[in-house]
C-alpha atoms as a PDB file:
ATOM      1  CA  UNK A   1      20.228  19.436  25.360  1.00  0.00           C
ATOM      2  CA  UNK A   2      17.014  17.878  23.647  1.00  0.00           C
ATOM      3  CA  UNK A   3      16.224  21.511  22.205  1.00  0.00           C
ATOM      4  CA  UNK A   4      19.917  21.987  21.273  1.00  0.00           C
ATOM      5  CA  UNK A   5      19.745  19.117  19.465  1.00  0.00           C
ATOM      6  CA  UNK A   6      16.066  20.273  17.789  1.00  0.00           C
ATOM      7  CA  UNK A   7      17.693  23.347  16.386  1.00  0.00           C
ATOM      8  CA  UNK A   8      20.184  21.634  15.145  1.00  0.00           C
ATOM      9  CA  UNK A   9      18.029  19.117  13.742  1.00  0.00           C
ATOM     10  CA  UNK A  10      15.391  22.475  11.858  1.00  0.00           C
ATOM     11  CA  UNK A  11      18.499  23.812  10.375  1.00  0.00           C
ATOM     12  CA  UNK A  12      20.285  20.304   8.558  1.00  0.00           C
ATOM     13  CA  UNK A  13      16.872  18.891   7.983  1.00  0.00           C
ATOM     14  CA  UNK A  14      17.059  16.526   5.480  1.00  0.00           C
ATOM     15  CA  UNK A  15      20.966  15.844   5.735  1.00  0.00           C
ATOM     16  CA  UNK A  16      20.094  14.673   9.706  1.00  0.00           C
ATOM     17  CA  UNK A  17      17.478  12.809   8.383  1.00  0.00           C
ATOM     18  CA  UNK A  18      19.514  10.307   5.643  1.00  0.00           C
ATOM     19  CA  UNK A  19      22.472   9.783   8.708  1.00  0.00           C
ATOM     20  CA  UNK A  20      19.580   8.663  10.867  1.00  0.00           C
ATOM     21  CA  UNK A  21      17.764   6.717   8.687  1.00  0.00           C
ATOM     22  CA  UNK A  22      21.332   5.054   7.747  1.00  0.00           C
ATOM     23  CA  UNK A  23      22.317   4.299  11.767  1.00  0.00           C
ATOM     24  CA  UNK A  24      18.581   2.761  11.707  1.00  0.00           C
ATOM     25  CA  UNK A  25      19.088   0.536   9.046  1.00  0.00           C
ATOM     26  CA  UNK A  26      22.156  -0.853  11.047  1.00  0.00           C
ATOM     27  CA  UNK A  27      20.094  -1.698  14.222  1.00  0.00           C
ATOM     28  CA  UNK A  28      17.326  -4.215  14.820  1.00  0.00           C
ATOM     29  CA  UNK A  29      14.790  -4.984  17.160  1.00  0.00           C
ATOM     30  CA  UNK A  30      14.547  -2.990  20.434  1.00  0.00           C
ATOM     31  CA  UNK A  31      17.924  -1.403  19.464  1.00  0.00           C
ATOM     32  CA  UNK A  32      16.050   0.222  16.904  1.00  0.00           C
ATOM     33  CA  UNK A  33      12.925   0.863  18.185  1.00  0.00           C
ATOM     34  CA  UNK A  34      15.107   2.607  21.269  1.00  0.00           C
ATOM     35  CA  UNK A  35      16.688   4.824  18.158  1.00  0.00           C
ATOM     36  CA  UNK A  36      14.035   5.625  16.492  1.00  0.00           C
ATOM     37  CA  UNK A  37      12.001   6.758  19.704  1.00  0.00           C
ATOM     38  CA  UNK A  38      14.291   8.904  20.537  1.00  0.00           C
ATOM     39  CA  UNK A  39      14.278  10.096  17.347  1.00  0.00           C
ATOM     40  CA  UNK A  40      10.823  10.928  17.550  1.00  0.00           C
ATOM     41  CA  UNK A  41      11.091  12.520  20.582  1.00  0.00           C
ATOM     42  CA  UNK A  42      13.352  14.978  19.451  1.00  0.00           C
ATOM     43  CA  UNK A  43      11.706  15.417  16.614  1.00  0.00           C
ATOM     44  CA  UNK A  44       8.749  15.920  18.091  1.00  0.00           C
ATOM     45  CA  UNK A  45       6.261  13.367  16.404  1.00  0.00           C
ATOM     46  CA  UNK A  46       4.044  11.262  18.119  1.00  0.00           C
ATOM     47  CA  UNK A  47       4.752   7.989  16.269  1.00  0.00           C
ATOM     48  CA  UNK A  48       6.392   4.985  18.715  1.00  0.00           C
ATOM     49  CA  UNK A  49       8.037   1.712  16.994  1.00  0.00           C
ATOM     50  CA  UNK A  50       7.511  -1.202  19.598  1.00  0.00           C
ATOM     51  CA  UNK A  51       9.580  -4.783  18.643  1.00  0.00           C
ATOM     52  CA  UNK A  52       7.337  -8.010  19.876  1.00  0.00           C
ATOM     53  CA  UNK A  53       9.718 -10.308  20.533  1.00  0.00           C
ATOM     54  CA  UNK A  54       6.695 -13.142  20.940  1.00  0.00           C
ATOM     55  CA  UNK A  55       5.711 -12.307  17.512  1.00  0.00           C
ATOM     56  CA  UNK A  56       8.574 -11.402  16.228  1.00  0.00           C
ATOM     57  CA  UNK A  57       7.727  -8.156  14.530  1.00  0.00           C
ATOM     58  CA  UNK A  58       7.278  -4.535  14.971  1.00  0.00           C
ATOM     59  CA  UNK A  59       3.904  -2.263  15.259  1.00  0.00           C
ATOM     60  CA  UNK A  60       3.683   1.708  15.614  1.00  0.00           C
ATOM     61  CA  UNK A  61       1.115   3.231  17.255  1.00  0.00           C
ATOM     62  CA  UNK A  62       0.310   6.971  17.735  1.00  0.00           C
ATOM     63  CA  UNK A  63      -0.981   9.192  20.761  1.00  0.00           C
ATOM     64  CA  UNK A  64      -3.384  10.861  17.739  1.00  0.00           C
ATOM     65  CA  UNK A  65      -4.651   7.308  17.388  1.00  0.00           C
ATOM     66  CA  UNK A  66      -4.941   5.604  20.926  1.00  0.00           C
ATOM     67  CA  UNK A  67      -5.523   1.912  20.659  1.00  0.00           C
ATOM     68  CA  UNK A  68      -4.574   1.326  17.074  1.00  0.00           C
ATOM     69  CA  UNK A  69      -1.733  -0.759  16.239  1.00  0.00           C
ATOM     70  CA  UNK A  70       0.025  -1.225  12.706  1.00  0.00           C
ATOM     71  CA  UNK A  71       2.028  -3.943  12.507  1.00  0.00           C
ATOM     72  CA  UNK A  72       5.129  -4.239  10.192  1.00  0.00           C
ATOM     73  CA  UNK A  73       7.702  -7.194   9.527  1.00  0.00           C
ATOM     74  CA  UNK A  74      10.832  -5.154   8.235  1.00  0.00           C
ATOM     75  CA  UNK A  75      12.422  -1.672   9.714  1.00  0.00           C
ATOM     76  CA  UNK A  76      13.357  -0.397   6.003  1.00  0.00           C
ATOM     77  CA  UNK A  77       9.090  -0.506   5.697  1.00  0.00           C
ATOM     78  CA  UNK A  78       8.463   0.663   9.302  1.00  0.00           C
ATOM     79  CA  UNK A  79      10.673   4.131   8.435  1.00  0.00           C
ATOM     80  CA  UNK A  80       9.744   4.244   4.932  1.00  0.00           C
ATOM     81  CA  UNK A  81       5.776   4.418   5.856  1.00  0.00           C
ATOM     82  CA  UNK A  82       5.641   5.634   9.201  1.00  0.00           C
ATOM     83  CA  UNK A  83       8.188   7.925  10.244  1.00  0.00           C
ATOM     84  CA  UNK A  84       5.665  11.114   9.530  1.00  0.00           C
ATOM     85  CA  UNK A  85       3.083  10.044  11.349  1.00  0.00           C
ATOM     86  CA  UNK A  86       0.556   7.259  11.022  1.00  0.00           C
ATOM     87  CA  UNK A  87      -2.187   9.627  10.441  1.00  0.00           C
ATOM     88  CA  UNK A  88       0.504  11.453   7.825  1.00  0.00           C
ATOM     89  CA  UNK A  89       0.921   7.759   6.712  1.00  0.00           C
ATOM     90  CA  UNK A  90      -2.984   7.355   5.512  1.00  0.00           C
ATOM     91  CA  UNK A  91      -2.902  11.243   3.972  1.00  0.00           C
ATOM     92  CA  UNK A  92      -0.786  10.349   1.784  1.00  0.00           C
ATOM     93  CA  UNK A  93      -1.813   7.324   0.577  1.00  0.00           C
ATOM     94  CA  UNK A  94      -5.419   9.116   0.184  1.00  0.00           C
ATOM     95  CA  UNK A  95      -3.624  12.135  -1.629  1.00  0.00           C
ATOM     96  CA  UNK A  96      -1.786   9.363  -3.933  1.00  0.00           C
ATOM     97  CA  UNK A  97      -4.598   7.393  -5.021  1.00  0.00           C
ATOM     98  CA  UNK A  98      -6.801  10.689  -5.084  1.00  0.00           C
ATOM     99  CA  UNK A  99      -9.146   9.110  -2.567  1.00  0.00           C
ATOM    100  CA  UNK A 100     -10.094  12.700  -0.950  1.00  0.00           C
ATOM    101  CA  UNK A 101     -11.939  13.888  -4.391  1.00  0.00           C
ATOM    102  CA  UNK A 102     -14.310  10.873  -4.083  1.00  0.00           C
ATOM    103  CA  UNK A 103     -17.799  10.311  -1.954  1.00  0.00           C
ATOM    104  CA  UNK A 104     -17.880   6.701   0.137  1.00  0.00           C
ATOM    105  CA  UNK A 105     -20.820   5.467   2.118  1.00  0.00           C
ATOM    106  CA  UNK A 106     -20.885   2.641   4.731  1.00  0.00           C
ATOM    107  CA  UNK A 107     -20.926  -0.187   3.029  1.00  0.00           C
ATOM    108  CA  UNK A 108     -19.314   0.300  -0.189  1.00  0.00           C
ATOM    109  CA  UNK A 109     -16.486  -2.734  -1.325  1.00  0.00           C
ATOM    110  CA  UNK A 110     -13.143  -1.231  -1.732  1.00  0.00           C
ATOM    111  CA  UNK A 111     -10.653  -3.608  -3.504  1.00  0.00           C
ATOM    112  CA  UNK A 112      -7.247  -2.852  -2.375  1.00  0.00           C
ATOM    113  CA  UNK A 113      -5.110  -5.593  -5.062  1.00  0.00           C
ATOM    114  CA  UNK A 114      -1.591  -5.164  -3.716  1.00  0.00           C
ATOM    115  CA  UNK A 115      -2.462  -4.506  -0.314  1.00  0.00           C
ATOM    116  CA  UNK A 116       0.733  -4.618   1.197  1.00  0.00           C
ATOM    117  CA  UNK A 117       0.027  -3.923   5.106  1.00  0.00           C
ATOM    118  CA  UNK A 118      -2.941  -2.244   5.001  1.00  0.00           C
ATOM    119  CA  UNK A 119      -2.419   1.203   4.785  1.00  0.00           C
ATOM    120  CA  UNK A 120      -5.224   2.037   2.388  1.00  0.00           C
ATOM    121  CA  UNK A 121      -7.949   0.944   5.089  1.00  0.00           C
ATOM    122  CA  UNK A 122      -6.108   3.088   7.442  1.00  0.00           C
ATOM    123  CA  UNK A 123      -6.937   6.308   5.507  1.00  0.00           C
ATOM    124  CA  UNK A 124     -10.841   5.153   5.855  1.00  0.00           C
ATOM    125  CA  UNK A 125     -10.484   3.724   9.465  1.00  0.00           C
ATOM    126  CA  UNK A 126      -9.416   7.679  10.184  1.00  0.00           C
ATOM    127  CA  UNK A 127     -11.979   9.040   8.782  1.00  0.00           C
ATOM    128  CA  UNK A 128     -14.704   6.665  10.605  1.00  0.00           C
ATOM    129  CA  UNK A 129     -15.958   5.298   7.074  1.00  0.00           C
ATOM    130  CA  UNK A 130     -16.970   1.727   7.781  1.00  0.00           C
ATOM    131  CA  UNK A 131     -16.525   0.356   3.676  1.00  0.00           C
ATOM    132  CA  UNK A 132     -16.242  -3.285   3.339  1.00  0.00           C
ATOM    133  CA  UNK A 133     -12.380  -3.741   2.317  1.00  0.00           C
ATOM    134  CA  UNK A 134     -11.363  -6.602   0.551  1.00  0.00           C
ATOM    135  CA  UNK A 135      -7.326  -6.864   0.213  1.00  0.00           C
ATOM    136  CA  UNK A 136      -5.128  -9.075  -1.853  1.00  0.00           C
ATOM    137  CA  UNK A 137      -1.530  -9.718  -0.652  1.00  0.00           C
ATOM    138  CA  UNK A 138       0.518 -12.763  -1.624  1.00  0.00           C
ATOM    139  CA  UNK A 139       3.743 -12.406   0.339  1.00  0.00           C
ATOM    140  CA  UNK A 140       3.762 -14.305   3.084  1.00  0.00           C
ATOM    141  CA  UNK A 141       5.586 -12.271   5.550  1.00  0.00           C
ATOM    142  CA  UNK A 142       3.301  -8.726   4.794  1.00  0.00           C
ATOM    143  CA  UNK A 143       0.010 -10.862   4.553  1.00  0.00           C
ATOM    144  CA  UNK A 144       0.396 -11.603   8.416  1.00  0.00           C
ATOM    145  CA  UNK A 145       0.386  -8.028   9.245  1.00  0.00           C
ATOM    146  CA  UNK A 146      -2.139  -6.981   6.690  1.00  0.00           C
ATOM    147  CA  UNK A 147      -4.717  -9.408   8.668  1.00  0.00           C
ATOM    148  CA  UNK A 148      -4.035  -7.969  12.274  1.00  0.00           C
ATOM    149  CA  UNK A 149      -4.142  -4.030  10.315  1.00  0.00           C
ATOM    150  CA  UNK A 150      -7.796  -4.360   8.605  1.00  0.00           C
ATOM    151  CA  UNK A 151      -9.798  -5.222  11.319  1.00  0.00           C
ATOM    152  CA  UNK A 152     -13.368  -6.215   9.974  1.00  0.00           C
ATOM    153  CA  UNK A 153     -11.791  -6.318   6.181  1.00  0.00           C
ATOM    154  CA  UNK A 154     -11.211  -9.437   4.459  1.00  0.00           C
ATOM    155  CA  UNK A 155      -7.674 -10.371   3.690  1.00  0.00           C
ATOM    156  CA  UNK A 156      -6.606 -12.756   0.796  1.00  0.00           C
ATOM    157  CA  UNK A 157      -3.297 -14.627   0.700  1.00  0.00           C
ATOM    158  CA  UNK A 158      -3.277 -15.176  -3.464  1.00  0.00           C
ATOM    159  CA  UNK A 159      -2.021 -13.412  -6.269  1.00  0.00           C
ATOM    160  CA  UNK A 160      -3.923 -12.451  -8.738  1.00  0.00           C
ATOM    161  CA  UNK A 161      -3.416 -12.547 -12.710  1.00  0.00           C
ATOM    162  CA  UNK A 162      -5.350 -13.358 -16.110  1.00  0.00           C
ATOM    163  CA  UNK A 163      -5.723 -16.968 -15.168  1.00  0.00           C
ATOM    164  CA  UNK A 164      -6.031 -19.590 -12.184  1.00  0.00           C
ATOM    165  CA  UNK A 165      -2.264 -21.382 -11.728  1.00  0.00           C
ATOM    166  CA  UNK A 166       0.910 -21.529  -9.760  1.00  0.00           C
ATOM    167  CA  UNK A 167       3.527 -19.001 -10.192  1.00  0.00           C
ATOM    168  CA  UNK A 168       6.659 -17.914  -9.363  1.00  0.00           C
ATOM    169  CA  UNK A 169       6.599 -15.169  -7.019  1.00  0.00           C
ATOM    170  CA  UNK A 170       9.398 -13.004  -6.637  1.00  0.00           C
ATOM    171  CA  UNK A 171       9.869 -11.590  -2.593  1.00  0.00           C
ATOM    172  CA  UNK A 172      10.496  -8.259  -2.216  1.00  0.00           C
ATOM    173  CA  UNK A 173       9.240  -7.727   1.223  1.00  0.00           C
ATOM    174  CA  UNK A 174      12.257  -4.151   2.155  1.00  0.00           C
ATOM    175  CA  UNK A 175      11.213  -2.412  -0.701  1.00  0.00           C
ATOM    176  CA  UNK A 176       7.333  -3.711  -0.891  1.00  0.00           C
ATOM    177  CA  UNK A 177       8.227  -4.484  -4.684  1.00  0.00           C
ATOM    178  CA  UNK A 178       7.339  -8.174  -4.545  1.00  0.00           C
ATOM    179  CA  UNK A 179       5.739  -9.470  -8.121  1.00  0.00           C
ATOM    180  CA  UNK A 180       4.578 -12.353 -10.573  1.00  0.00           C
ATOM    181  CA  UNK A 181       7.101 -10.587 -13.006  1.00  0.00           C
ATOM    182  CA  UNK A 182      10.674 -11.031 -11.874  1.00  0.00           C
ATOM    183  CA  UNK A 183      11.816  -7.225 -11.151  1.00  0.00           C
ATOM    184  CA  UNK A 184      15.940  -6.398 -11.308  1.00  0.00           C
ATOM    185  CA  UNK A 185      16.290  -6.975  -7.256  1.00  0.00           C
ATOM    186  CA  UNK A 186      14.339  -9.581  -4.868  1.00  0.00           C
ATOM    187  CA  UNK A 187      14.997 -11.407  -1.937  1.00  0.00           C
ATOM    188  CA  UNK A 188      13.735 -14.682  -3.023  1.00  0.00           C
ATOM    189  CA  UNK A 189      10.987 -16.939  -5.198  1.00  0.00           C
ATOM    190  CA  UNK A 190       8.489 -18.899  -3.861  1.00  0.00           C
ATOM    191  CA  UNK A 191       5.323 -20.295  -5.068  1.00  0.00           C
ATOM    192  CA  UNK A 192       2.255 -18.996  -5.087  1.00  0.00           C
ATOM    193  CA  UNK A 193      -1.637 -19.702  -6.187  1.00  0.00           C
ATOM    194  CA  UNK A 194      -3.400 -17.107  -8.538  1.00  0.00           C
ATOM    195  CA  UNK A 195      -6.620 -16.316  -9.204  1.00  0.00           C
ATOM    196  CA  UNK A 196      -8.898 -14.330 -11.829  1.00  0.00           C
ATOM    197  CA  UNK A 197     -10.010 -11.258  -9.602  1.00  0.00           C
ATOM    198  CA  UNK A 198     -13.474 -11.963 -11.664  1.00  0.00           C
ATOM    199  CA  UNK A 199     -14.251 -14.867  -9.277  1.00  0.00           C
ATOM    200  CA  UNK A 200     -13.320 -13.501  -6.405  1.00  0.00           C
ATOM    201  CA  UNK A 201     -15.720 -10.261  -6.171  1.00  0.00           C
ATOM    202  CA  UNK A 202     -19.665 -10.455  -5.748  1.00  0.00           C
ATOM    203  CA  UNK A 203     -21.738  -7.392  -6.856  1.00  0.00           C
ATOM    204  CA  UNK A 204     -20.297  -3.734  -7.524  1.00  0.00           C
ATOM    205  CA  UNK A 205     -16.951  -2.060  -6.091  1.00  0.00           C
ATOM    206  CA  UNK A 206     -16.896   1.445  -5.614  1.00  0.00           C
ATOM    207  CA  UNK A 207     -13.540   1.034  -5.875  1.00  0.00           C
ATOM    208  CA  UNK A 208     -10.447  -0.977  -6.980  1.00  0.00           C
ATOM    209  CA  UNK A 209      -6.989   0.185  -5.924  1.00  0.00           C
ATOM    210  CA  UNK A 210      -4.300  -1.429  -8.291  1.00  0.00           C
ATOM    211  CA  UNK A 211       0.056  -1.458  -7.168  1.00  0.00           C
ATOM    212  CA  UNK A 212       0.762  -4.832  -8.685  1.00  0.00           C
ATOM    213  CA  UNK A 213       4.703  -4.082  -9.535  1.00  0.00           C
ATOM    214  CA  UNK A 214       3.970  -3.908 -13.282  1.00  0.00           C
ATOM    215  CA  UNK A 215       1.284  -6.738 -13.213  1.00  0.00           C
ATOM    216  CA  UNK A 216      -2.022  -4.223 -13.801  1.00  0.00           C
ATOM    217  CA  UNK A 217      -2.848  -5.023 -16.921  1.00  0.00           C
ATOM    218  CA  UNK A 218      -2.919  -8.800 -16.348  1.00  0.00           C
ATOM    219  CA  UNK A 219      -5.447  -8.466 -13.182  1.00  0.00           C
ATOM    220  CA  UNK A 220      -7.576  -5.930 -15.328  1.00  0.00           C
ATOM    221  CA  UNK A 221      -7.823  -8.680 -17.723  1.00  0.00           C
ATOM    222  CA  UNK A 222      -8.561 -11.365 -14.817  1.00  0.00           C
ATOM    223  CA  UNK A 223     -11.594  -9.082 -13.893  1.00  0.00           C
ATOM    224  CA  UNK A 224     -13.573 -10.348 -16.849  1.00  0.00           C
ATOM    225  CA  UNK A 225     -17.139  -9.076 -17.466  1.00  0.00           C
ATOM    226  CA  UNK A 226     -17.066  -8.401 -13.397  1.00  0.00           C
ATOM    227  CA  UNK A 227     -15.136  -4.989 -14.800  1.00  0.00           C
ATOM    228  CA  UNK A 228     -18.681  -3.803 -15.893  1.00  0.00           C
ATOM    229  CA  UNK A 229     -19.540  -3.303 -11.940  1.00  0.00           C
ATOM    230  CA  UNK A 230     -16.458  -1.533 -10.945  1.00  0.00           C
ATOM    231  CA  UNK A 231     -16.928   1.996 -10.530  1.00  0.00           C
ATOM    232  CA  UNK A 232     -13.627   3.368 -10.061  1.00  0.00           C
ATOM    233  CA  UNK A 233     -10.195   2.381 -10.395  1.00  0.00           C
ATOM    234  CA  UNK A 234      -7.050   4.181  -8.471  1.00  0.00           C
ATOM    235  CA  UNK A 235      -3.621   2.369 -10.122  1.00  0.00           C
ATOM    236  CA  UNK A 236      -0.002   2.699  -9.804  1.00  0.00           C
ATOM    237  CA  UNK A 237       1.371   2.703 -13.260  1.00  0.00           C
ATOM    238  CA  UNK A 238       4.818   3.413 -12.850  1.00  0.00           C
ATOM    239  CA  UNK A 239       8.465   2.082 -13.878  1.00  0.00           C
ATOM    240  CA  UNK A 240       8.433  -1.312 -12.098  1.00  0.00           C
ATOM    241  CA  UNK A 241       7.581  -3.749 -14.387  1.00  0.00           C
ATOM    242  CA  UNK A 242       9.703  -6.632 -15.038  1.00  0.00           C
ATOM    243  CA  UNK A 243      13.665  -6.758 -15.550  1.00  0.00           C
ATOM    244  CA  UNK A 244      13.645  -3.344 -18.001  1.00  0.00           C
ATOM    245  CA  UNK A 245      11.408  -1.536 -15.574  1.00  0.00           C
ATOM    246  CA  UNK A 246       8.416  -0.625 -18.033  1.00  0.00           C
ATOM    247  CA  UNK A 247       5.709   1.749 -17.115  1.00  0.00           C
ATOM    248  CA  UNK A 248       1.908  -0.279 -17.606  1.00  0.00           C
ATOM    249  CA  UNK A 249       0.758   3.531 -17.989  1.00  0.00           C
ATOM    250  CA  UNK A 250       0.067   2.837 -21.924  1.00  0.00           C
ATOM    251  CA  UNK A 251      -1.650  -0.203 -22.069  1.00  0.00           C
ATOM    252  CA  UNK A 252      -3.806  -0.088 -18.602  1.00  0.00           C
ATOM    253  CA  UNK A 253      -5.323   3.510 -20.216  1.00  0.00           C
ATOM    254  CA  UNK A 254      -5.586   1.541 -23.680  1.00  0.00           C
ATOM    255  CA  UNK A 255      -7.185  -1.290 -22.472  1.00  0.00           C
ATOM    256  CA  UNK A 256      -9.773   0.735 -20.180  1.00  0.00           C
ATOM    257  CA  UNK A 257     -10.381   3.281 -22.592  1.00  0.00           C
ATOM    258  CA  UNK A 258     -11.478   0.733 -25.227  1.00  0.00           C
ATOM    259  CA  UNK A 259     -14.039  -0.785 -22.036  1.00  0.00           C
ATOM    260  CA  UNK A 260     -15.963   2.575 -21.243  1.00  0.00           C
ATOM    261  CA  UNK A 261     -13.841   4.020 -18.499  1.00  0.00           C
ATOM    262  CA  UNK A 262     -12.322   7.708 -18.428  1.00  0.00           C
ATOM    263  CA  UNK A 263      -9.696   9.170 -17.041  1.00  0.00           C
ATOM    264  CA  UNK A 264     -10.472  11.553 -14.057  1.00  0.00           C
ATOM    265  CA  UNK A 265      -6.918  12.367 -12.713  1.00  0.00           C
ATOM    266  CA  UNK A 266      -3.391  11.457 -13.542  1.00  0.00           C
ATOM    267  CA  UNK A 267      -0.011  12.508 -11.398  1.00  0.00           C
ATOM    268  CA  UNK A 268       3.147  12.290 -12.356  1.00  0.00           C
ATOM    269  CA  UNK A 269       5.536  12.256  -9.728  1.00  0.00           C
ATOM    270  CA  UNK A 270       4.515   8.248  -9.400  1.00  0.00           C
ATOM    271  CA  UNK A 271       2.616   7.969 -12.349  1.00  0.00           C
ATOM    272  CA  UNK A 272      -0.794   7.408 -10.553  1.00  0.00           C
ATOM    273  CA  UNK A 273      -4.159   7.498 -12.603  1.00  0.00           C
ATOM    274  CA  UNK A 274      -7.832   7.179 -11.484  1.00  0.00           C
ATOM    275  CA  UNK A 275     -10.851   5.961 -13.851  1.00  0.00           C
ATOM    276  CA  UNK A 276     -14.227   6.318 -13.624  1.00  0.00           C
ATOM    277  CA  UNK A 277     -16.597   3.934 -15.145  1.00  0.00           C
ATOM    278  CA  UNK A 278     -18.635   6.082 -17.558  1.00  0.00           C
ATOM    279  CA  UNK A 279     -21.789   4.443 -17.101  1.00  0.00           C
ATOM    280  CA  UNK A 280     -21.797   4.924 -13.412  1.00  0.00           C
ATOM    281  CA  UNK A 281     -20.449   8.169 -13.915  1.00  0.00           C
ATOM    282  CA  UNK A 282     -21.902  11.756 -13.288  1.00  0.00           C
ATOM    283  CA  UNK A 283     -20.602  12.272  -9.933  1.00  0.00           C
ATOM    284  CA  UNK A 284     -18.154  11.652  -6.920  1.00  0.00           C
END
């Protein structure tokens, strides 16, 4: 029955996969960690949803990856990040932010702004590369998984921006869209403390990882004089800024451009760009 159904599944690929991913979305808790399970099963992938009903939230783990759990608040993120694998999961975030063309040693402070859970120390945890992660994640409900998914790394609960204050925040936990600039769809507004990114960070960064829902160019002015020590910079610059959806592709390559970065590699499918600071330049 189970490779009936596998067939079935090779041959309607992606049409099985949207009525799935639709039932899902109707389920909760252990109902849908049951679902998608089974789903896996069949599918044969070696990712498992559990539901902690003590903690009320989900983690996934992996048989590739024995003893690692990734925690996750909301089943629209669990399927949307994990459903290929968790392993798959941190690929593609490497392949995204163009991580794999780049040479880390022990030691070397990654700045993940916009850390959502985690997932960006997950492609280094992989790969055994002990770099001292620093991640920034305002919204409540992903900041409590983001500290149980980075291990040694530091997690910050603030937002960041051009100055110190206390700003509206706008929640978009299902969609991992939440921002300082209110967006076309959220789930609610709460308050939040930002910082200047400048006072926060102590000596160089090998590398700063920017998905700030349209705010980049605001935290790359928060970083001051400290931009001087930052060697490179990996940033989402697509269509998600404000209420009219703006790309911050323009004035983030303006504003580093004028400041002695380059650019090293640009994609377009999400409208990803990495810089290298010039003066430390000359190499991965």
């Amino acid at each position: 029955m189970i490779e009936m159904l596998r067939k079935y599944i090779r041959f309607h690929a992606n049409g099985f996969e949207q009525i799935v991913i639709s039932l899902l979305l109707r389920t909760k808790r252990r109902g849908f960690c049951w679902m998608f399970n089974l789903w896996m099963k069949i599918s044969r992938k070696d990712v498992r949803f559990v539901y902690s009903k003590r903690e009320l939230r989900y983690y996934a783990t992996a048989k590739a990856l024995p003893g690692r759990k990734v925690f996750f608040k909301h089943e629209r993120q669990g399927l949307v990040n994990y459903r290929q694998g968790l392993s798959e999961r941190a690929n593609s975030i490497g392949k995204t932010y163009f991580l794999e063309g780049l040479q880390f040693n022990d030691g070397d402070v990654v700045v993940d702004c916009g850390a959502n859970l985690g997932d960006l120390k997950l492609w280094f945890d992989i790969r055994g590369m002990n770099i001292s992660y620093i991640g920034f994640e305002p919204s409540p409900e992903e900041f409590g998984c983001l500290q149980d998914n980075i291990g040694t790394g530091v997690a910050k609960s603030v937002g960041l921006w051009n100055k110190e204050g206390s700003f509206e925040f706008f929640v978009s936990s299902q969609k991992a869209d939440s921002s300082l600039i209110e967006p076309k769809h959220y789930e609610s507004v709460i308050e939040i403390p930002t910082i200047r990114l400048e006072d926060a960070l102590e000596g160089p960064v090998k590398l700063l990882k920017l998905e700030a829902e349209g705010g980049e160019p605001e935290i790359l002015e928060g970083l001051g004089e400290r931009l001087a020590d930052v060697h490179f910079i990996t940033a989402d610059l697509g269509y998600e800024r404000g209420m009219l959806e703006e790309s911050t592709l323009v004035p983030v390559v303006n504003f580093l451009l004028e400041r002695g970065f380059s650019i090293r590699a640009i994609s377009h499918d999400r409208i990803v760009a990495l810089f290298e600071n010039n003066i430390m330049g000359g190499g991965k």
